[in-house]
C-alpha atoms as a PDB file:
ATOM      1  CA  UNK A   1      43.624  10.397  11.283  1.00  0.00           C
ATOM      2  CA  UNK A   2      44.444   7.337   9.282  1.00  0.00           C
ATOM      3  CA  UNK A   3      42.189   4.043   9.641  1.00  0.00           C
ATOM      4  CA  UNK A   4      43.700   0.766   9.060  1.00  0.00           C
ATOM      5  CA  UNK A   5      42.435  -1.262   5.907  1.00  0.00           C
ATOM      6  CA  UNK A   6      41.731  -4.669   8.576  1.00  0.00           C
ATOM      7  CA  UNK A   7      39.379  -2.506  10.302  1.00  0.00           C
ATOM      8  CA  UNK A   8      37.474  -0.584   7.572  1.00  0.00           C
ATOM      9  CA  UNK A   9      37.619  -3.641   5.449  1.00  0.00           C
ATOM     10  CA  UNK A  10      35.087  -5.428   7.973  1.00  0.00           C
ATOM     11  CA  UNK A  11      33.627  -2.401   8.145  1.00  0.00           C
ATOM     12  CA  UNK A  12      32.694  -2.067   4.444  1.00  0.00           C
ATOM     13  CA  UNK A  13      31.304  -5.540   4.582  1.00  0.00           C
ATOM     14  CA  UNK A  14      28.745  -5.252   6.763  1.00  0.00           C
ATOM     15  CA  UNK A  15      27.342  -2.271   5.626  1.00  0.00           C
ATOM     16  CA  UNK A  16      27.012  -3.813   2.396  1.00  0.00           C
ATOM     17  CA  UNK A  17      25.403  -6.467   3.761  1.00  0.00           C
ATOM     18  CA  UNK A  18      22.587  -4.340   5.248  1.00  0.00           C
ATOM     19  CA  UNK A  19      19.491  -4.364   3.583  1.00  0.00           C
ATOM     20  CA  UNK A  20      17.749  -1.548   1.980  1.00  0.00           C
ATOM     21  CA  UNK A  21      14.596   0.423   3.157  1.00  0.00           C
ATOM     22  CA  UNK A  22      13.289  -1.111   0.435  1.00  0.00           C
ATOM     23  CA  UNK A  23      14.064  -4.658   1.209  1.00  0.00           C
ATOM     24  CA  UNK A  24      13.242  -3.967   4.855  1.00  0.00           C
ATOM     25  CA  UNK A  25       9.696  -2.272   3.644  1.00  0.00           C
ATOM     26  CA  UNK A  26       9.112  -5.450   0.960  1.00  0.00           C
ATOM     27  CA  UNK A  27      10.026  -8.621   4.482  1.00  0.00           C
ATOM     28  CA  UNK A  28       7.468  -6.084   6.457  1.00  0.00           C
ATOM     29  CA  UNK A  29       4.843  -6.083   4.149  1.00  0.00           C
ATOM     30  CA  UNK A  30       4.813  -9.854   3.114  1.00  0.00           C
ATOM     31  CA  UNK A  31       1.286 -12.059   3.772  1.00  0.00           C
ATOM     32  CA  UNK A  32      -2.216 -10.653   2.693  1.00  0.00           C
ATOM     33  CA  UNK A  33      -2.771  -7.413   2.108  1.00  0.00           C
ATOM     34  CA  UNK A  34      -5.552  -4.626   0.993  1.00  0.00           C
ATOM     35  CA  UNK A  35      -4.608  -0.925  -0.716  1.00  0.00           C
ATOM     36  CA  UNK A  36      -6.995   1.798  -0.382  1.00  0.00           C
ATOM     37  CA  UNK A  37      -5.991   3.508  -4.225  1.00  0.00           C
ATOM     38  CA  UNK A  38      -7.453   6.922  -6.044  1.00  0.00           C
ATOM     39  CA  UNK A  39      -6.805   6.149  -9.625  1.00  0.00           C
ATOM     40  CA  UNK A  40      -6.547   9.106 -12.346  1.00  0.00           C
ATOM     41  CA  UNK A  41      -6.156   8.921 -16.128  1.00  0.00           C
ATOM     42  CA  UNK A  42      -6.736  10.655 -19.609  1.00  0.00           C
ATOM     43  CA  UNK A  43      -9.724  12.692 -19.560  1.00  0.00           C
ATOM     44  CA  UNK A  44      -9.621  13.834 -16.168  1.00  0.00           C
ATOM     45  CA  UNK A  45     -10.879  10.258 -15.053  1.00  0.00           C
ATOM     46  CA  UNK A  46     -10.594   9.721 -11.561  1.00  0.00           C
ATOM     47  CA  UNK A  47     -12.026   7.118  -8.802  1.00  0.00           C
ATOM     48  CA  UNK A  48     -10.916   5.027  -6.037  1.00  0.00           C
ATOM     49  CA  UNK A  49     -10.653   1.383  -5.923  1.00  0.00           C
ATOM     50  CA  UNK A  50      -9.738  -0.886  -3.138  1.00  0.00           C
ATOM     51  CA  UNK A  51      -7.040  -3.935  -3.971  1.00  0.00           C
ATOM     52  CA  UNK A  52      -6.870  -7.351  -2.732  1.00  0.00           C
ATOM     53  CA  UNK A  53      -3.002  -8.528  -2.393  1.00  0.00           C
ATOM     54  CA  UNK A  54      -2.629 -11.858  -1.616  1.00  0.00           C
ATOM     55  CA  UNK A  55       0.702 -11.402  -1.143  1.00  0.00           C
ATOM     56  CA  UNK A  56       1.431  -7.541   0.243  1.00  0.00           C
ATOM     57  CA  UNK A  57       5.124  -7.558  -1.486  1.00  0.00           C
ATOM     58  CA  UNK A  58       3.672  -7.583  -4.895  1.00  0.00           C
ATOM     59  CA  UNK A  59       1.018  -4.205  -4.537  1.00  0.00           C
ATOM     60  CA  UNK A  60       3.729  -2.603  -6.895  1.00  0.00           C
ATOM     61  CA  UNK A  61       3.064  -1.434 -10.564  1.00  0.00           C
ATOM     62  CA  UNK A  62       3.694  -4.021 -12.822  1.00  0.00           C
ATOM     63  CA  UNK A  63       1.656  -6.722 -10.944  1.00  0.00           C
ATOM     64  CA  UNK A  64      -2.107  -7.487 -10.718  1.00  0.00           C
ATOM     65  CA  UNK A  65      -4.017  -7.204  -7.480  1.00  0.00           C
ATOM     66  CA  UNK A  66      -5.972 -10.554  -6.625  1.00  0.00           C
ATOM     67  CA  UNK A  67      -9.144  -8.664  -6.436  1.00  0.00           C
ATOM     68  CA  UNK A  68     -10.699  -5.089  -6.500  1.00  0.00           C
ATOM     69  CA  UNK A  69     -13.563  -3.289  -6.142  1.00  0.00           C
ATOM     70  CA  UNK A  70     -14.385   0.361  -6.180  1.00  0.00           C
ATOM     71  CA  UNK A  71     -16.465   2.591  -3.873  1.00  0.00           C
ATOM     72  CA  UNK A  72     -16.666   5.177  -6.085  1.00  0.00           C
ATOM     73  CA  UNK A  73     -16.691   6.454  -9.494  1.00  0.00           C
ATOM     74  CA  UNK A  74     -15.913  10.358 -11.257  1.00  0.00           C
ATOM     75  CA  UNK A  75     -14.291  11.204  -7.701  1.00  0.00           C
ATOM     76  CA  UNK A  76     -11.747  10.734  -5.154  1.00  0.00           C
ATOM     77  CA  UNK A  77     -13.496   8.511  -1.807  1.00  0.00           C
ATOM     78  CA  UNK A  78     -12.173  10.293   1.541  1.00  0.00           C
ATOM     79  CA  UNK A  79     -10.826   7.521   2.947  1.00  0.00           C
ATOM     80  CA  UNK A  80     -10.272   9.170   6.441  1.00  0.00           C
ATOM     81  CA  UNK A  81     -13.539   7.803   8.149  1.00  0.00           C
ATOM     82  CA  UNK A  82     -15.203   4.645   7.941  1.00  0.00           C
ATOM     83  CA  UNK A  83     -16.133   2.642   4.737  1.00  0.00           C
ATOM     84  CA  UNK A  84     -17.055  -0.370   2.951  1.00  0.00           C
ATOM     85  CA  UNK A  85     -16.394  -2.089  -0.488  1.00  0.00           C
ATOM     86  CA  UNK A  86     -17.477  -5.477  -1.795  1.00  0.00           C
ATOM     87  CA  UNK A  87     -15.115  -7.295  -3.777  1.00  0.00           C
ATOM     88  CA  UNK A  88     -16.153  -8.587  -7.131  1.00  0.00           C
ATOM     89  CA  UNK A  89     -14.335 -11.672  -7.350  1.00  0.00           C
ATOM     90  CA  UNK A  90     -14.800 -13.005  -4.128  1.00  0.00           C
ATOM     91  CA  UNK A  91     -17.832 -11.048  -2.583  1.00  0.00           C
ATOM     92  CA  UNK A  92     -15.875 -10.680   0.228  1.00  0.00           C
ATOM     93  CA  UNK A  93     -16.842  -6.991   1.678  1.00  0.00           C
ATOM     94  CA  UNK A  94     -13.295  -5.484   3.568  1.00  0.00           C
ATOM     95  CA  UNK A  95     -14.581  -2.548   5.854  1.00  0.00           C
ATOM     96  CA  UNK A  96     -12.037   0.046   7.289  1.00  0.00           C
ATOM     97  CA  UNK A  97     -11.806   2.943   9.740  1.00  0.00           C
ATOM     98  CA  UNK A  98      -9.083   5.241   9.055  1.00  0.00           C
ATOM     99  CA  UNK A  99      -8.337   8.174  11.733  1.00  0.00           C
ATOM    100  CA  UNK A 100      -9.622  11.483  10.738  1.00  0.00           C
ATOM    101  CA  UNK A 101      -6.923  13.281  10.909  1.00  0.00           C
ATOM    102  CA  UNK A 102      -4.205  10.553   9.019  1.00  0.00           C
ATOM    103  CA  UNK A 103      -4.157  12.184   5.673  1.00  0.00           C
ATOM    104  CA  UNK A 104      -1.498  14.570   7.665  1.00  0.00           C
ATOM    105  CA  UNK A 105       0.396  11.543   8.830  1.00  0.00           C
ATOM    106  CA  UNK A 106       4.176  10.416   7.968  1.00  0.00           C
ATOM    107  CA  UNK A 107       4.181   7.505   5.601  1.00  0.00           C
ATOM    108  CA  UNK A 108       4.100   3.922   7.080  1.00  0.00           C
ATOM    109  CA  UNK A 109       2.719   5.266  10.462  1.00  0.00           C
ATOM    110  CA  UNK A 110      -0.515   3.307  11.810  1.00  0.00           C
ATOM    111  CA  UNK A 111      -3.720   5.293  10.518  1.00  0.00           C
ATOM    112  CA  UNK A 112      -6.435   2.754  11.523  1.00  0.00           C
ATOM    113  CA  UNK A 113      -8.099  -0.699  11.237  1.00  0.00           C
ATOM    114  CA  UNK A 114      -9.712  -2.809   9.023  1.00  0.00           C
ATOM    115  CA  UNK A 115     -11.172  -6.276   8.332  1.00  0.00           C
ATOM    116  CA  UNK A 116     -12.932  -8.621   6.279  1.00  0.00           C
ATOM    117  CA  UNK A 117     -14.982 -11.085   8.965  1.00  0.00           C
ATOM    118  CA  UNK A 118     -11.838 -13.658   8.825  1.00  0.00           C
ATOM    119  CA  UNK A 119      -9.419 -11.308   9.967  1.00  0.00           C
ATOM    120  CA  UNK A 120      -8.395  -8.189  11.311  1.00  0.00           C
ATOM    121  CA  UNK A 121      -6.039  -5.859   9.618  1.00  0.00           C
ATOM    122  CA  UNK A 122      -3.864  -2.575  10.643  1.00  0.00           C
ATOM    123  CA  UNK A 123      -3.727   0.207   8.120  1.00  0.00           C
ATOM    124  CA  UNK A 124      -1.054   2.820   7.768  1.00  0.00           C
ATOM    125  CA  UNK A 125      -0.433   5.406   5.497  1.00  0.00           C
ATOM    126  CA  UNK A 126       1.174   5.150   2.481  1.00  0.00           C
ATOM    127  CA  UNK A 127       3.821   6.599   0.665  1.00  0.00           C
ATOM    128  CA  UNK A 128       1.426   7.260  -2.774  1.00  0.00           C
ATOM    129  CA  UNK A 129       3.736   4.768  -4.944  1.00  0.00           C
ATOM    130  CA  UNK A 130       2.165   3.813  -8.181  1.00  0.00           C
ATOM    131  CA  UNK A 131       0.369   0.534  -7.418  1.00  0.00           C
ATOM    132  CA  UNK A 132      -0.623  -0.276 -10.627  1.00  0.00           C
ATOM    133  CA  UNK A 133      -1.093   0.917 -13.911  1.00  0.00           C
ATOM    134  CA  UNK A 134      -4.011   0.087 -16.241  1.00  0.00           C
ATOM    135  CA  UNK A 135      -4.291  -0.451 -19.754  1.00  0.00           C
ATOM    136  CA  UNK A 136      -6.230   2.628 -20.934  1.00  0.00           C
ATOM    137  CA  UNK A 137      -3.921   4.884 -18.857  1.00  0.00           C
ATOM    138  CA  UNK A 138      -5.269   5.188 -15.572  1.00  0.00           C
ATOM    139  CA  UNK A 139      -2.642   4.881 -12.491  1.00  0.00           C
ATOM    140  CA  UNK A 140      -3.689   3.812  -9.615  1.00  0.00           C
ATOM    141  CA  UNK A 141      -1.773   5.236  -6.587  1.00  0.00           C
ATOM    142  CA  UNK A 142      -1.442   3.475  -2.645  1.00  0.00           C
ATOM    143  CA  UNK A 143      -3.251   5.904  -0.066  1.00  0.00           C
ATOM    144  CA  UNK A 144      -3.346   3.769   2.881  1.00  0.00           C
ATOM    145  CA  UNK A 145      -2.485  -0.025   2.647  1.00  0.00           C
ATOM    146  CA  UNK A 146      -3.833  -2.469   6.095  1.00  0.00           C
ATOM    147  CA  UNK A 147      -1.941  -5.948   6.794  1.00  0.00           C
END
């Protein structure tokens, strides 16, 4: 079968002119944001820390969360289940509830909820991209982000 050029030329087009996943994951993610992380460096140091975005499109490595804090230290938190963490910055304390069973989940599906008194927030799971990488070696990896 032979296809004409003046139909698969249009046709080219506006495939090209589809978006990525990527882009379509970075437009979906834009506005406020908070990353539950589990860090792990050199010297078998590991923790979690929870990450402020302001703006959700930039929780990628290479940029600086707004503010952190971390609910625990020399071990990975179980996020599945509720929890709490103050942020240092701020003192704003974000509290989430993430299903039990979510650490089996797809990436990007809805795992739970979360908020910080202003506002509510939906988490999903995430796809474990490097979220940002510290200066003494530790990378810091997304488990669940909420928006």
């Amino acid at each position: 079968m032979k296809f004409s050029s003046t139909l698969l030329l249009p046709l080219v087009a506006l495939v090209a002119a589809l978006p990525s996943d990527l882009d379509k994951d970075i437009v979906k993610r834009s506005g406020e944001g908070v990353h539950l992380d589990n860090c792990s460096g050199p010297g078998g140091i590991v923790y979690s820390e929870v990450t402020y975005w302001s703006n959700d499109a930039d929780a990628v490595s290479g940029h600086t969360a707004t503010d952190t804090c971390t609910p625990t230290v020399n071990s990975w938190k179980i996020w599945e289940g509720s929890g709490s963490c103050k942020f240092s910055d701020t003192g704003v304390t974000f509290s989430w509830s993430i299903n039990s069973n979510a650490g089996s989940y797809p990436s990007y599906q809805k795992a739970g909820s979360g908020g910080n008194g202003a506002r509510s927030f939906t988490c999903y799971k995430d796809d474990g991209h490097g979220i940002s990488q510290k200066n003494n070696g530790v990378t810091c990896k997304s488990i669940y982000y909420c928006i």
